[in-house]
N, C-alpha and C. Protein backbone atom coordinates (compact mmCIF):
# COMPACT_ATOMS: atom_id res chain seq x y z
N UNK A 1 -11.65 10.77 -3.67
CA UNK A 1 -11.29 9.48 -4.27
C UNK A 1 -12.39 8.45 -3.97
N UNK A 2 -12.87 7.94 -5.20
CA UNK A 2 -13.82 6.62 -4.84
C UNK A 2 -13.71 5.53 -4.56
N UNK A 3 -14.22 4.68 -3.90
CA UNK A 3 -13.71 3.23 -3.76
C UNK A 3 -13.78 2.54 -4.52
N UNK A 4 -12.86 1.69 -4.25
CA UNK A 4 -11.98 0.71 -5.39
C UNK A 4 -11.87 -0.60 -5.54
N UNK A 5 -11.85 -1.36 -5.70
CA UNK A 5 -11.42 -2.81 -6.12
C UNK A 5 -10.32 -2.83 -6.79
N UNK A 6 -9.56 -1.93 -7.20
CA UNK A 6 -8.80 -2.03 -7.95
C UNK A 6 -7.61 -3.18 -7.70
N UNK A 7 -6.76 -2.79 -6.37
CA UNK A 7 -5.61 -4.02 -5.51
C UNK A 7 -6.34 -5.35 -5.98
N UNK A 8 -7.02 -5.23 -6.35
CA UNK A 8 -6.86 -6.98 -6.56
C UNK A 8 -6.66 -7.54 -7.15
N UNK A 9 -6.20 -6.62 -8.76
CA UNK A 9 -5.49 -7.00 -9.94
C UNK A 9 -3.85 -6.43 -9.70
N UNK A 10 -4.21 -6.06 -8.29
CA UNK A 10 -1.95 -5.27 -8.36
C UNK A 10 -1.56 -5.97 -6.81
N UNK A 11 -0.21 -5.67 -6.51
CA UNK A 11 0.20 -6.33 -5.98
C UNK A 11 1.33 -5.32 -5.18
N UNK A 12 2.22 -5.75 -3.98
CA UNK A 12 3.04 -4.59 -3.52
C UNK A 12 4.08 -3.78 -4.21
N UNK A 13 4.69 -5.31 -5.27
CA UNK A 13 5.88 -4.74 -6.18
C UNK A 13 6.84 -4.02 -5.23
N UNK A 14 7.29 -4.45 -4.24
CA UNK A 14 8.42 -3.75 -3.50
C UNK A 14 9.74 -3.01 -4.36
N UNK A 15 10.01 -4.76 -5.02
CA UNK A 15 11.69 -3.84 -5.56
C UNK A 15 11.02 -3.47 -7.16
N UNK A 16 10.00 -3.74 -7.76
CA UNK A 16 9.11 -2.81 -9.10
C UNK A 16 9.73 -1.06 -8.65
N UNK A 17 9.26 -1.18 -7.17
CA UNK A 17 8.72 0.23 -6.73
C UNK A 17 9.95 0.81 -6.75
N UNK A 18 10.73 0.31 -6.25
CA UNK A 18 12.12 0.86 -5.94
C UNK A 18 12.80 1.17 -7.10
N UNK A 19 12.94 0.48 -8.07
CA UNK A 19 13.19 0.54 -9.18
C UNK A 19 12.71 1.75 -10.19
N UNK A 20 11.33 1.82 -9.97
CA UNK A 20 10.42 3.33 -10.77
C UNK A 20 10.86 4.41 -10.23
N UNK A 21 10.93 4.27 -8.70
CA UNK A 21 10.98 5.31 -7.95
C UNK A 21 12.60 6.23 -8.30
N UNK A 22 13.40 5.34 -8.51
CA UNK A 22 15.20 5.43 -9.10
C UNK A 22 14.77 6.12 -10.30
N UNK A 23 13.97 5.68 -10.97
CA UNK A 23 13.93 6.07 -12.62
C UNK A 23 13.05 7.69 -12.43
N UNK A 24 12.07 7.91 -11.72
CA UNK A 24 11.69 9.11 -11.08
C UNK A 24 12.65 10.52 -10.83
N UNK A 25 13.15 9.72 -9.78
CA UNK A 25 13.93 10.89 -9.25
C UNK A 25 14.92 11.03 -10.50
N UNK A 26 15.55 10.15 -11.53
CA UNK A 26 16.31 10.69 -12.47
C UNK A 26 15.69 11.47 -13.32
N UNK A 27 14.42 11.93 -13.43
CA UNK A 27 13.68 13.13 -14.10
C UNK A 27 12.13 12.08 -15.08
N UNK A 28 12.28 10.78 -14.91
CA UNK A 28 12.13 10.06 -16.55
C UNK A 28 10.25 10.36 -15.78
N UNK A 29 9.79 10.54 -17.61
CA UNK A 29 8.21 10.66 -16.79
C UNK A 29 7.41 9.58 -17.44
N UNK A 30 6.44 9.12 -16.45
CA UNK A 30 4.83 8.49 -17.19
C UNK A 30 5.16 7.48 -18.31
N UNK A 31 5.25 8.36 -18.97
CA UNK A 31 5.99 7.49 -20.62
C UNK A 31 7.25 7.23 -21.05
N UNK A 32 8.14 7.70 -20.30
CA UNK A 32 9.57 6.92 -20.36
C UNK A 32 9.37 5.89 -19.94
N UNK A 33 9.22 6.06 -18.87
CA UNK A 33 9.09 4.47 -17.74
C UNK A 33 8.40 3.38 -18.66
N UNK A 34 7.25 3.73 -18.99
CA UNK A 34 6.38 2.60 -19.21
C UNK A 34 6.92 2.26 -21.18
N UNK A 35 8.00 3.30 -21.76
CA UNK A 35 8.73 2.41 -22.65
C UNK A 35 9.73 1.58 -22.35
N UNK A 36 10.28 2.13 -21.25
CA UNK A 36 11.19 1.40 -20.88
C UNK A 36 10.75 0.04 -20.42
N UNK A 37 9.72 -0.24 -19.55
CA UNK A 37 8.70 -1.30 -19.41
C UNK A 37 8.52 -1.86 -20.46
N UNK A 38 8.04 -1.70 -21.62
CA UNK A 38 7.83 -1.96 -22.59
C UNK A 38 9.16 -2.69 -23.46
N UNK A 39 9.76 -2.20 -24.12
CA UNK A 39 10.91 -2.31 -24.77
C UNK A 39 12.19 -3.16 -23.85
N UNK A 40 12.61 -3.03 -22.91
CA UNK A 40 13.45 -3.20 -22.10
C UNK A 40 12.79 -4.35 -21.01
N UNK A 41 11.43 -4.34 -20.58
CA UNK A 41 11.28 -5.28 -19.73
C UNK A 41 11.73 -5.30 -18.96
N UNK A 42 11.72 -3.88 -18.33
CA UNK A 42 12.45 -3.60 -16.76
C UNK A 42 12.06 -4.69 -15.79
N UNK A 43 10.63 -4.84 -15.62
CA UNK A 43 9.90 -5.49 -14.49
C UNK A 43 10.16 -7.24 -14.58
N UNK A 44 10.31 -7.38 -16.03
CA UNK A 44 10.80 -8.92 -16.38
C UNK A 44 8.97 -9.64 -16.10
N UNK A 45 8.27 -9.51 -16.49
CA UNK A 45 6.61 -9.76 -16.82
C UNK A 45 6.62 -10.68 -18.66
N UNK A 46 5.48 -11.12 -18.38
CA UNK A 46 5.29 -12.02 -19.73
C UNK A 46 5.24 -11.21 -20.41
N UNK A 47 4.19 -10.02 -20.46
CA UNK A 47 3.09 -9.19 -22.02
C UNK A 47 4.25 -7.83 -21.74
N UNK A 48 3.70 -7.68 -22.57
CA UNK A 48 3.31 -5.58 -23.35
C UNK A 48 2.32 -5.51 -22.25
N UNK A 49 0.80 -5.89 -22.17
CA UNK A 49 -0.03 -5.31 -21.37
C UNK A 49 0.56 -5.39 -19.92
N UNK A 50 0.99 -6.33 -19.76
CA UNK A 50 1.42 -6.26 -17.88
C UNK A 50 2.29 -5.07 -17.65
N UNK A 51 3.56 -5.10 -18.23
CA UNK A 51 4.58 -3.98 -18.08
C UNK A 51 3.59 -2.56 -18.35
N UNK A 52 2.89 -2.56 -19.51
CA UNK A 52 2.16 -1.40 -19.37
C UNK A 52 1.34 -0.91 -18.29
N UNK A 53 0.84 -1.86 -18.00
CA UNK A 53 -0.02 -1.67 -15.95
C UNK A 53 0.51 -1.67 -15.07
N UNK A 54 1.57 -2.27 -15.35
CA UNK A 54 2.35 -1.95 -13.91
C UNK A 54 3.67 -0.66 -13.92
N UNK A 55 3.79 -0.26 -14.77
CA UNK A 55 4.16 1.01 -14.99
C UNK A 55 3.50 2.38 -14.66
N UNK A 56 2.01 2.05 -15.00
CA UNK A 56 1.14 3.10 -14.74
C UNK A 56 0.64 2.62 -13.03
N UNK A 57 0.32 1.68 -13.06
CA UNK A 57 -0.11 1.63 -11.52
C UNK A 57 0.83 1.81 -10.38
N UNK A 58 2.45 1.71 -10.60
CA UNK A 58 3.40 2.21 -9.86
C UNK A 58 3.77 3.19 -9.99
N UNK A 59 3.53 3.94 -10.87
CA UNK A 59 3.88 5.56 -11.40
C UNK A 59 2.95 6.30 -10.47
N UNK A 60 1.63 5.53 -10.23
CA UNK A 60 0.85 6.62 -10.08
C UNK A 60 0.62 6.85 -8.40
N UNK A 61 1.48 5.39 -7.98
CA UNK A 61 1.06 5.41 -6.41
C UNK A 61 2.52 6.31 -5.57
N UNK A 62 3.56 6.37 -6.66
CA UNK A 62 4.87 6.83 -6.36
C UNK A 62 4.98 8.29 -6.44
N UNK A 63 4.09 8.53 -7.65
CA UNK A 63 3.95 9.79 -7.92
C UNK A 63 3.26 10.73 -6.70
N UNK A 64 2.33 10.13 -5.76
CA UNK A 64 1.38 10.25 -5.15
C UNK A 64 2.38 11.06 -3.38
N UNK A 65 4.05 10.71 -3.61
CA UNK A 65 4.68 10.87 -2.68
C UNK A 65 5.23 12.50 -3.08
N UNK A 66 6.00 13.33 -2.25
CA UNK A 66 6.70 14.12 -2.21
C UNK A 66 7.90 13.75 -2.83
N UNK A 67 9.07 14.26 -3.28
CA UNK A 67 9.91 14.10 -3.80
C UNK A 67 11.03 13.53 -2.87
N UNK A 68 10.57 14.26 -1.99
CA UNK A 68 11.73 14.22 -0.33
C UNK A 68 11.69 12.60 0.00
N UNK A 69 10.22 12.10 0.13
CA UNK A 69 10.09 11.22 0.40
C UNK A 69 10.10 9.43 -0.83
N UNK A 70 9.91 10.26 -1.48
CA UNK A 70 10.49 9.81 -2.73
C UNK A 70 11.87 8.81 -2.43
N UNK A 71 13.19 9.83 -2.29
CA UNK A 71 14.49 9.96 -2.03
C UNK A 71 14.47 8.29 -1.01
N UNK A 72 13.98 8.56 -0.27
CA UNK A 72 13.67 7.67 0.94
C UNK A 72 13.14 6.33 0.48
N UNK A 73 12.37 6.29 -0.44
CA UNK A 73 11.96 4.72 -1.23
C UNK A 73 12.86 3.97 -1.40
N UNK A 74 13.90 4.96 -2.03
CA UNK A 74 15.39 3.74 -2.81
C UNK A 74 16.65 4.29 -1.64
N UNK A 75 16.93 5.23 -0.65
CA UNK A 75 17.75 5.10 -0.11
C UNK A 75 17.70 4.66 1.77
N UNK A 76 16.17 4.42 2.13
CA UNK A 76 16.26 3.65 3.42
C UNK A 76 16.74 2.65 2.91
N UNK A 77 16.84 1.86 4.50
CA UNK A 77 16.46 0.23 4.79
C UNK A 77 15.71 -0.05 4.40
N UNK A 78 15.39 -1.44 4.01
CA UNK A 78 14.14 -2.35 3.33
C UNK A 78 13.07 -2.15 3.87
N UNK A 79 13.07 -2.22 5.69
CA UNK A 79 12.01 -2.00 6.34
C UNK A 79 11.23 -0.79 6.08
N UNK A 80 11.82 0.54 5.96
CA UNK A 80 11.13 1.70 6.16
C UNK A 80 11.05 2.23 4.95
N UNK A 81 11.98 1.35 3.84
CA UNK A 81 11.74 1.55 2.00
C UNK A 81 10.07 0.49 2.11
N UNK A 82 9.64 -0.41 2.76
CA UNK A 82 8.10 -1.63 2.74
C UNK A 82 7.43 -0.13 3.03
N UNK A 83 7.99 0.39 4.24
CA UNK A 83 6.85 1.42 4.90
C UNK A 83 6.21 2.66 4.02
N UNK A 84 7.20 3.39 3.21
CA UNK A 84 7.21 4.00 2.09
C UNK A 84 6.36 3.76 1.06
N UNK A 85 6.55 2.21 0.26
CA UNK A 85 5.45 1.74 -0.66
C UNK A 85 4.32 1.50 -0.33
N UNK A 86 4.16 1.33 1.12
CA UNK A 86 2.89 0.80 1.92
C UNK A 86 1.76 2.41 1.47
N UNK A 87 2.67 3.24 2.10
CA UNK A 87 1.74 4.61 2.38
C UNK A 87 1.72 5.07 0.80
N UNK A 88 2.20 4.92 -0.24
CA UNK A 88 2.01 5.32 -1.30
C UNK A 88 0.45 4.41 -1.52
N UNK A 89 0.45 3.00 -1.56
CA UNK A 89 -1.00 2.35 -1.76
C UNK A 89 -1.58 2.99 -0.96
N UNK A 90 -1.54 3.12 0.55
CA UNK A 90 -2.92 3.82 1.00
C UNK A 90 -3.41 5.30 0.52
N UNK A 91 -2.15 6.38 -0.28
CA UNK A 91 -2.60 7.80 -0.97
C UNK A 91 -3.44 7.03 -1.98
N UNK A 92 -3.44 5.95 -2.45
CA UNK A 92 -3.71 5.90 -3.90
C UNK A 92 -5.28 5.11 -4.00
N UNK A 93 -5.39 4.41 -2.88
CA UNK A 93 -6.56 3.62 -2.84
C UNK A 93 -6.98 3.93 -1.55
N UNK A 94 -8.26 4.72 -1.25
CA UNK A 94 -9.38 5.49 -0.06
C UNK A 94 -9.72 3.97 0.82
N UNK A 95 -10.39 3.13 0.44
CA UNK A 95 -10.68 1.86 0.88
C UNK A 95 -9.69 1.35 1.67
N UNK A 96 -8.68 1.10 1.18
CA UNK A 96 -7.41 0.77 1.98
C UNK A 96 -6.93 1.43 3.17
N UNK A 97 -6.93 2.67 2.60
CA UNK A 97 -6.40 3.43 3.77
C UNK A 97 -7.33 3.91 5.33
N UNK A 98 -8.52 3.48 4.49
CA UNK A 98 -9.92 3.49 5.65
C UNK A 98 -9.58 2.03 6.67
N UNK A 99 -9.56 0.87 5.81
CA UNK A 99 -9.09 -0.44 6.55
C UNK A 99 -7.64 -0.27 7.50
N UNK A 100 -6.83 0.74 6.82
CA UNK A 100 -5.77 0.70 7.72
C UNK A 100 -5.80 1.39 8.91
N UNK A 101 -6.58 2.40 8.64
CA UNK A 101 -6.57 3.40 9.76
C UNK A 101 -7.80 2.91 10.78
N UNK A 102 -8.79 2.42 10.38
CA UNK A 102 -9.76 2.24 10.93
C UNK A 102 -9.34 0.47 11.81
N UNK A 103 -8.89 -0.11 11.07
CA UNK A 103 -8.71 -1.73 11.66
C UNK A 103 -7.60 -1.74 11.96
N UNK A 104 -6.74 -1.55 11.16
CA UNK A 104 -5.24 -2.06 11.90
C UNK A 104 -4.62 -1.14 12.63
N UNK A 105 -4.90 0.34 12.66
CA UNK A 105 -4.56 1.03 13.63
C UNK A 105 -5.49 1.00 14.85
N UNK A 106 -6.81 0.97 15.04
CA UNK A 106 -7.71 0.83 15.68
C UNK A 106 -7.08 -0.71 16.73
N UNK A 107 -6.61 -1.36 15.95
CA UNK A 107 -5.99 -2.46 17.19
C UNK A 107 -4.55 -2.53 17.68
N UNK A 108 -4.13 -1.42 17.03
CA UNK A 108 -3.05 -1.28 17.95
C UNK A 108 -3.14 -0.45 18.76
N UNK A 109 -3.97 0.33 19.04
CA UNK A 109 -4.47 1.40 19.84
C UNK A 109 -4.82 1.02 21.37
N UNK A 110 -5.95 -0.41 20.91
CA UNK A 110 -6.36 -1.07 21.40
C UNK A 110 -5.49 -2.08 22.19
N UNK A 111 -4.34 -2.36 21.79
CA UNK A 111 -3.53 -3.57 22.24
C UNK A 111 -3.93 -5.11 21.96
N UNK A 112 -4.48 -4.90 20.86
CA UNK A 112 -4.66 -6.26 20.12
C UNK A 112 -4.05 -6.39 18.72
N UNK A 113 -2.33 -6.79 18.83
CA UNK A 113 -1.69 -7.29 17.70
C UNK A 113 -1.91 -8.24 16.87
N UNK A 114 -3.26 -8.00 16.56
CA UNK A 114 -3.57 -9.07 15.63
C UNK A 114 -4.97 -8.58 14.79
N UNK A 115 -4.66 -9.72 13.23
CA UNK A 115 -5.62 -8.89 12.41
C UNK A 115 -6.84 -10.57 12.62
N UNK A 116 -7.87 -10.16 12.63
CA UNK A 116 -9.00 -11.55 12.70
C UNK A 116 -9.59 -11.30 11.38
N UNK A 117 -9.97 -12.37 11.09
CA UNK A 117 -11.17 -13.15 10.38
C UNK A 117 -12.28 -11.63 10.27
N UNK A 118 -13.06 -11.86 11.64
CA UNK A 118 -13.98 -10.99 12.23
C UNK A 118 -13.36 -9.36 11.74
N UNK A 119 -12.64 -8.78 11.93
CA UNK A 119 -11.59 -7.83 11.74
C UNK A 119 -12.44 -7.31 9.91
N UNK A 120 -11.85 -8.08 9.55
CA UNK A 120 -11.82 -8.05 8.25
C UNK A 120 -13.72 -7.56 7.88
N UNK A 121 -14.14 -8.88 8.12
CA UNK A 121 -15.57 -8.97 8.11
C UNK A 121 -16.67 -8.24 8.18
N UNK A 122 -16.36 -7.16 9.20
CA UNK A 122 -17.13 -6.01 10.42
C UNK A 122 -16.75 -5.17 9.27
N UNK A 123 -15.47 -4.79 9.05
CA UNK A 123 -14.87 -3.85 8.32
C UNK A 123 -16.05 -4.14 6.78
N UNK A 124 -15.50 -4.84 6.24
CA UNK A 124 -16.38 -4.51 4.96
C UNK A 124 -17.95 -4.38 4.99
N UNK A 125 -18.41 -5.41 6.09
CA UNK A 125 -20.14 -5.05 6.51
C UNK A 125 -20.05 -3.29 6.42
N UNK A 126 -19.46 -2.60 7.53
CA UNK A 126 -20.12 -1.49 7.49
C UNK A 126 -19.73 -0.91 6.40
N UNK A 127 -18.71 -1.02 5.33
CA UNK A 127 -18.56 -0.41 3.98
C UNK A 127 -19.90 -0.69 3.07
N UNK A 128 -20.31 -1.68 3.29
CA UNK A 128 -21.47 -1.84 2.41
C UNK A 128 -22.37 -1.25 2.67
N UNK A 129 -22.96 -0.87 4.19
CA UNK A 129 -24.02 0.11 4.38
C UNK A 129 -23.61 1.05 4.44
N UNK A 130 -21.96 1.74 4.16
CA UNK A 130 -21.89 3.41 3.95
C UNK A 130 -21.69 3.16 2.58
N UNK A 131 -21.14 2.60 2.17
CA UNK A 131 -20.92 3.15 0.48
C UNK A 131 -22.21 2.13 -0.47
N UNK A 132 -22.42 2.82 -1.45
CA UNK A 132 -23.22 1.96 -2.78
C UNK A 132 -22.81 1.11 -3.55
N UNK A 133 -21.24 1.85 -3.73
CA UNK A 133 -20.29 1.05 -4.73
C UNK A 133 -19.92 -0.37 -3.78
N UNK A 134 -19.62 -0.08 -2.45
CA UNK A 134 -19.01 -1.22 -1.50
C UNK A 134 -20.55 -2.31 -1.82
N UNK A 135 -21.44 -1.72 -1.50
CA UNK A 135 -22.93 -2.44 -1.62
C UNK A 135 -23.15 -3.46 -2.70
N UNK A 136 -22.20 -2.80 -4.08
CA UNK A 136 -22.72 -3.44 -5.22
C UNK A 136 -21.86 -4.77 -5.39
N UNK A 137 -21.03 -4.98 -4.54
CA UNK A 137 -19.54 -6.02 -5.09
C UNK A 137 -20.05 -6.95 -4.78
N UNK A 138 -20.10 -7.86 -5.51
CA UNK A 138 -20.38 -9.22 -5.07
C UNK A 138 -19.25 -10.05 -4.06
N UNK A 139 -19.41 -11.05 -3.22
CA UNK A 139 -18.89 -11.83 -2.32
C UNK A 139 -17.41 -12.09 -2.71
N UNK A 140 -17.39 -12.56 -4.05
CA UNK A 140 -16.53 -12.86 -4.58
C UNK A 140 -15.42 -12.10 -4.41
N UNK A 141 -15.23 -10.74 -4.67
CA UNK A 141 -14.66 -9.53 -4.88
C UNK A 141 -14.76 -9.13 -3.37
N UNK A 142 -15.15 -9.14 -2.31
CA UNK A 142 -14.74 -8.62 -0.99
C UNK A 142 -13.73 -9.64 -0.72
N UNK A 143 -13.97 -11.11 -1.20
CA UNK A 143 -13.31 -12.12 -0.55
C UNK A 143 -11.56 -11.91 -0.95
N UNK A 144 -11.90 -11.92 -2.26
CA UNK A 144 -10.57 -11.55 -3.09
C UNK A 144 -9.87 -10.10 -2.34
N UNK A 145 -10.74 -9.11 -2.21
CA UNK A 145 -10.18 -7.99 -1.34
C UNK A 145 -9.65 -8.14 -0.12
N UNK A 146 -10.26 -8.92 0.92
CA UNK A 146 -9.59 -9.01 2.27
C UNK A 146 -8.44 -9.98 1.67
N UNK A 147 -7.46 -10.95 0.66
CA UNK A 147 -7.16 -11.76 0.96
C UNK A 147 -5.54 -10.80 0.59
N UNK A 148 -6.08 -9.98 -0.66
CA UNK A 148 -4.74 -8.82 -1.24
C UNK A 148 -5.04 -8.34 -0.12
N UNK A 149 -5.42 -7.42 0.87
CA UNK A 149 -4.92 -6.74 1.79
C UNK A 149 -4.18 -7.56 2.59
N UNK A 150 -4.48 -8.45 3.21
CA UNK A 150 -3.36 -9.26 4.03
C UNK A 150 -2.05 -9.66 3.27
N UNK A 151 -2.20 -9.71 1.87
CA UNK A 151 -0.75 -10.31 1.12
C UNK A 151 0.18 -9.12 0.97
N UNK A 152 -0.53 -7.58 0.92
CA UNK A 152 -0.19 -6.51 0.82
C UNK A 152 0.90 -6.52 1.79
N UNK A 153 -0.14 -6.89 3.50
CA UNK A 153 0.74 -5.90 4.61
C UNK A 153 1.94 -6.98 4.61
N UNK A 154 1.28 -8.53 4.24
CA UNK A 154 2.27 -9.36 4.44
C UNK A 154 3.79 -9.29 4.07
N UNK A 155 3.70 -8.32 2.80
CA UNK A 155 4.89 -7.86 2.01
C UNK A 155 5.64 -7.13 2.70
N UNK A 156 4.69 -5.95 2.72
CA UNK A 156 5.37 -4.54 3.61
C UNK A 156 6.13 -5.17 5.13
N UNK A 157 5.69 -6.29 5.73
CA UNK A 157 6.62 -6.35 7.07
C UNK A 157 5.78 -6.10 8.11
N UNK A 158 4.43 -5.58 8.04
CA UNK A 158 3.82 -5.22 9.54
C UNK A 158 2.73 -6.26 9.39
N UNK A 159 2.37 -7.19 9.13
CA UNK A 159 1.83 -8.49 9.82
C UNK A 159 2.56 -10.22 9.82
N UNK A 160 2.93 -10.68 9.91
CA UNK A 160 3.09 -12.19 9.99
C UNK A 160 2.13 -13.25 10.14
N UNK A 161 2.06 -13.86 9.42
CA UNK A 161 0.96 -15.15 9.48
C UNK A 161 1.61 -16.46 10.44
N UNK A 162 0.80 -16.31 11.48
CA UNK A 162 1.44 -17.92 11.98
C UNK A 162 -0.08 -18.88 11.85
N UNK A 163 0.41 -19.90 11.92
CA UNK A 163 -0.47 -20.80 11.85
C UNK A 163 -2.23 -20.72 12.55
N UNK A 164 -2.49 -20.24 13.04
CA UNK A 164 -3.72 -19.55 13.75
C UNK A 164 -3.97 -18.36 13.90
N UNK A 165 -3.00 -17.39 13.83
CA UNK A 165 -3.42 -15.63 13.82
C UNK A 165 -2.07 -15.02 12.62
N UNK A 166 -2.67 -13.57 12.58
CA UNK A 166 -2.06 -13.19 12.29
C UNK A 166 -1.51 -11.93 12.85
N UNK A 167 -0.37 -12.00 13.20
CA UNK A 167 0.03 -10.99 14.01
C UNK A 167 0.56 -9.41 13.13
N UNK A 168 0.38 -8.27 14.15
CA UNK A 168 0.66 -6.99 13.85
C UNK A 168 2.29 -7.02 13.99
N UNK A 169 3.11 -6.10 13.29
CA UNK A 169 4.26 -5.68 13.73
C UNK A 169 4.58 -4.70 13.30
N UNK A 170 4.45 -4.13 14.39
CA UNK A 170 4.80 -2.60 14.35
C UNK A 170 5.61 -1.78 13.91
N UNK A 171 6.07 -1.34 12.96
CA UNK A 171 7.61 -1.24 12.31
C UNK A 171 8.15 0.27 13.15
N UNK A 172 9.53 -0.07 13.43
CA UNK A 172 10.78 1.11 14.02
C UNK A 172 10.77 2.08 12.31
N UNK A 173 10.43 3.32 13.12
CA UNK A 173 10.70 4.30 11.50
C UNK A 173 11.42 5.38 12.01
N UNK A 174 12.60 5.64 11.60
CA UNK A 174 13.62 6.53 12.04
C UNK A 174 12.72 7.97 12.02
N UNK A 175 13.07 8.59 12.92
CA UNK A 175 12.25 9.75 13.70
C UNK A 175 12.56 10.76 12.29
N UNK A 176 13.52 10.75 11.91
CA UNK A 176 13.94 11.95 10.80
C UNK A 176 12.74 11.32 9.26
N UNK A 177 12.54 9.96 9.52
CA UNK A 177 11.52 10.00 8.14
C UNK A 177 10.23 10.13 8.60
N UNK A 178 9.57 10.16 10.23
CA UNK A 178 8.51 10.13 10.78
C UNK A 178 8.24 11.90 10.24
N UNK A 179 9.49 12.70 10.66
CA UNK A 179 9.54 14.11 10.28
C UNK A 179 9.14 14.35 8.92
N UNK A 180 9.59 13.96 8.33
CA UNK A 180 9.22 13.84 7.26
C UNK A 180 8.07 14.42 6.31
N UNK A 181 7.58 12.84 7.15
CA UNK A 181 6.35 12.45 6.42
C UNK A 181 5.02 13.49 6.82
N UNK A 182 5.38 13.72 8.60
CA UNK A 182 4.37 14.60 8.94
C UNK A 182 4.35 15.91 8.46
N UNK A 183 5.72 16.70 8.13
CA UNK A 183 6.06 17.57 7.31
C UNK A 183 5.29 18.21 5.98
N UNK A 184 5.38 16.70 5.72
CA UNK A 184 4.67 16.97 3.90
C UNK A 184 3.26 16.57 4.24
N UNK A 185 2.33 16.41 5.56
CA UNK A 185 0.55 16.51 5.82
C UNK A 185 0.69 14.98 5.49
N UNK A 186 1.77 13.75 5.59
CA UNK A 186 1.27 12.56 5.99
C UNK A 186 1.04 12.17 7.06
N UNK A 187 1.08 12.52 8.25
CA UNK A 187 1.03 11.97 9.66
C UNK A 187 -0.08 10.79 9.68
N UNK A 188 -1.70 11.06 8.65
CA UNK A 188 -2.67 10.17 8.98
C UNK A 188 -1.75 8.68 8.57
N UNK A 189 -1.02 8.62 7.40
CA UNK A 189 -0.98 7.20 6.59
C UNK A 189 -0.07 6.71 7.51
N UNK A 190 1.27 7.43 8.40
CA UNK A 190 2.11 7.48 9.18
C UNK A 190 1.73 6.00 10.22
N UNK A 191 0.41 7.14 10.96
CA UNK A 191 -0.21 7.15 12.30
C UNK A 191 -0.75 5.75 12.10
N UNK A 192 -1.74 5.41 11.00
CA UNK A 192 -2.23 4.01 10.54
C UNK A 192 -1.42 2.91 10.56
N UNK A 193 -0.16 2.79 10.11
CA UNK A 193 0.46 2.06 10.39
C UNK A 193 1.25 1.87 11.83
N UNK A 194 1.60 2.98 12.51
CA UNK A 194 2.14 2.83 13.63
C UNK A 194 1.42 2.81 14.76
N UNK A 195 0.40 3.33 14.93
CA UNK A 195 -1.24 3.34 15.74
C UNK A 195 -0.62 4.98 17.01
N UNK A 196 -0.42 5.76 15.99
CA UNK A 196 0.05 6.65 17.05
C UNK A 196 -1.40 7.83 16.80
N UNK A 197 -1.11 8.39 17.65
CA UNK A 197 -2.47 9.83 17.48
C UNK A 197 -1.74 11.07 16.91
């Protein structure tokens, strides 16, 4: 998977997700959904084009789950249904899931509940001297990138913004969906969020 810019035209869509994910498990594929998007205005969006992107861009990060875990999108708690959509964006976007595993697990490891400025910063510097594509983005577009990743986790439940930092929070994930997940070869997206080895 190549790196992306993509998150910065999408967004967490929590209850979007929950919603596709329902329409999923009832069998509906790719192109049901996104008529139903269409015609019906599931998502409740201005255009045709929005419902059409966000049909495909939630299809594809949902799709990206096991079925088992799937199940688990629309029948946890809110908390560990955030945790669910979280790890579907990091299958779906490499970049992300490098920032998660590499920064925000890297400081909880560390015992520093908190995401910095600096954090952010370091992180994309060395993307630019490993990748070409990271190399080519202009300022603009990293800036816009660190600002969706923080609005991302902000959604999902594992950071809080207070007035000077922003803090980590570690989310409780019932041991039977931790099973799960490691089950079906997620343990890395797991581990990133929870900072476990």
């Amino acid at each position: 998977m190549k790196y992306s810019a993509g998150l910065i035209s999408k967004s967490f869509w929590y209850l979007e997700s929950k919603k596709t994910a329902r329409y999923m498990l009832d069998g509906l594929t790719r192109e049901e959904i996104r008529d139903l998007a269409i015609k019906d205005n599931i998502y409740q969006v201005e255009s045709e084009y929005r419902a059409k992107n966000l049909a495909n861009a939630i299809y594809t990060r949902l799709n990206s789950l096991p079925e088992i875990i799937l199940k688990d999108v629309v029948d946890s708690d809110v908390a560990t249904s955030k945790v669910l959509v979280l790890i579907s964006i990091m299958k779906t976007d490499r970049l992300f899931f490098e920032f998660m595993h590499e920064v925000f697990r890297n400081n909880i490891i560390l015992g520093d509940l908190t995401i910095k400025d600096r954090d952010l910063n370091l992180f994309f510097q060395e993307k630019k001297v490993q990748s070409e594509i990271v190399d080519k983005w202009v300022d603009k577009t990293i800036k816009k990138l660190k600002s969706r990743y923080l609005t991302v986790l902000g959604y999902a439940g594992v950071i809080r913004t207070n007035t000077d930092k922003r803090e980590i929070i570690v989310p409780f994930i019932d041991y039977k969906i931790k099973q799960k997940l490691i089950d079906n070869n997620m343990a890395p997206y797991l581990y990133a969020i929870t900072g476990e080895k």
